[in-house]
C-alpha atoms as a PDB file:
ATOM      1  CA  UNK A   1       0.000   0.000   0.000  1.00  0.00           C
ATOM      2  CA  UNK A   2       1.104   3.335  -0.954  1.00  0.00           C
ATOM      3  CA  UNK A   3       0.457   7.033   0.270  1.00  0.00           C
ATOM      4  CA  UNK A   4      -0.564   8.751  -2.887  1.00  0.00           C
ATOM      5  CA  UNK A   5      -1.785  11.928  -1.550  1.00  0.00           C
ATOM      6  CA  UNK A   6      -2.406  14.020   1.393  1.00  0.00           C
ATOM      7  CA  UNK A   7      -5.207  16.405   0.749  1.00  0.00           C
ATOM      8  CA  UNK A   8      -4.144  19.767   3.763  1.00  0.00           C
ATOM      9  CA  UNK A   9      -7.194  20.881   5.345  1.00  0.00           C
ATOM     10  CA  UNK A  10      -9.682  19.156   3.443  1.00  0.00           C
ATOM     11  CA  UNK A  11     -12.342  18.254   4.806  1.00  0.00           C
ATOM     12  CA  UNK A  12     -14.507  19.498   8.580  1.00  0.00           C
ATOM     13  CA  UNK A  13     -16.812  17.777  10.283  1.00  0.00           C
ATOM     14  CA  UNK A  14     -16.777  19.924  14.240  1.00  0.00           C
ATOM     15  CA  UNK A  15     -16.652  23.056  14.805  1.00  0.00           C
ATOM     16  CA  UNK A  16     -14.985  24.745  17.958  1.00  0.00           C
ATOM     17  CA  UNK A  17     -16.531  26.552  20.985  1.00  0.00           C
ATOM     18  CA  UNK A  18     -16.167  29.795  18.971  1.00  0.00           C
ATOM     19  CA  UNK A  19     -17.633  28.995  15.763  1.00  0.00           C
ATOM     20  CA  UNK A  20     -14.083  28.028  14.113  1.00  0.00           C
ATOM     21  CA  UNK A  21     -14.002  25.686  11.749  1.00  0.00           C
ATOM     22  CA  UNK A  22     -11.672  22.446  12.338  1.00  0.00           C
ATOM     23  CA  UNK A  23     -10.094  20.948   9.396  1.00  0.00           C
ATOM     24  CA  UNK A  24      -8.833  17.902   8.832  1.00  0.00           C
ATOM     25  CA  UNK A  25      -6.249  16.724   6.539  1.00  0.00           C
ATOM     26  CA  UNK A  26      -7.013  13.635   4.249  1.00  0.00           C
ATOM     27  CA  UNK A  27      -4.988  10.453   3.013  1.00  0.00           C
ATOM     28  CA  UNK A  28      -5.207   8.616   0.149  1.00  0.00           C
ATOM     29  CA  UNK A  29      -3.272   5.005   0.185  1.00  0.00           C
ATOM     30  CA  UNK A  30      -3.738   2.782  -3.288  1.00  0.00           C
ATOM     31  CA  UNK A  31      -2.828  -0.660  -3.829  1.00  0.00           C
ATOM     32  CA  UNK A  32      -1.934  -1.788  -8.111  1.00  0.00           C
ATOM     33  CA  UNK A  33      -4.219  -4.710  -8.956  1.00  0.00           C
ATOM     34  CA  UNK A  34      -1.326  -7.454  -9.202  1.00  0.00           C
ATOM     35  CA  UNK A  35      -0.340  -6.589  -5.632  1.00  0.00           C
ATOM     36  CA  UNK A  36      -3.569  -6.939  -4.954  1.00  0.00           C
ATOM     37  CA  UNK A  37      -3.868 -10.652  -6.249  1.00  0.00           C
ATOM     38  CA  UNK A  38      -1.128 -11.809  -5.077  1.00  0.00           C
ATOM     39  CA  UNK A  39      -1.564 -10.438  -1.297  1.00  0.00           C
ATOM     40  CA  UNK A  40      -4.644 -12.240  -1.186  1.00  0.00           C
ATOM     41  CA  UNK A  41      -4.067 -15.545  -2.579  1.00  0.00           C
ATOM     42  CA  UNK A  42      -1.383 -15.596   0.691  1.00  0.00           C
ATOM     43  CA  UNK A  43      -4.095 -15.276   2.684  1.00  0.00           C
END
């Protein structure tokens, strides 16, 4: 698995006492298809 992006301040779900908004950052892993296949016929 690989880190193929990391999205800064993406997304916000909360905000704070004051009314500020909390961001969060996002990651996005990926996997190729033959890696895939072959990690789960080992398992």
């Amino acid at each position: 698995m690989r880190l193929e992006g990391h999205l800064i301040r993406n997304i916000y779900f909360y905000k704070d006492n004051e009314g500020n908004t909390i961001w969060q950052d996002t990651y996005e892993y990926g996997v190729l298809k033959d890696e895939w296949e072959l990690n789960s016929k080992n398992h």
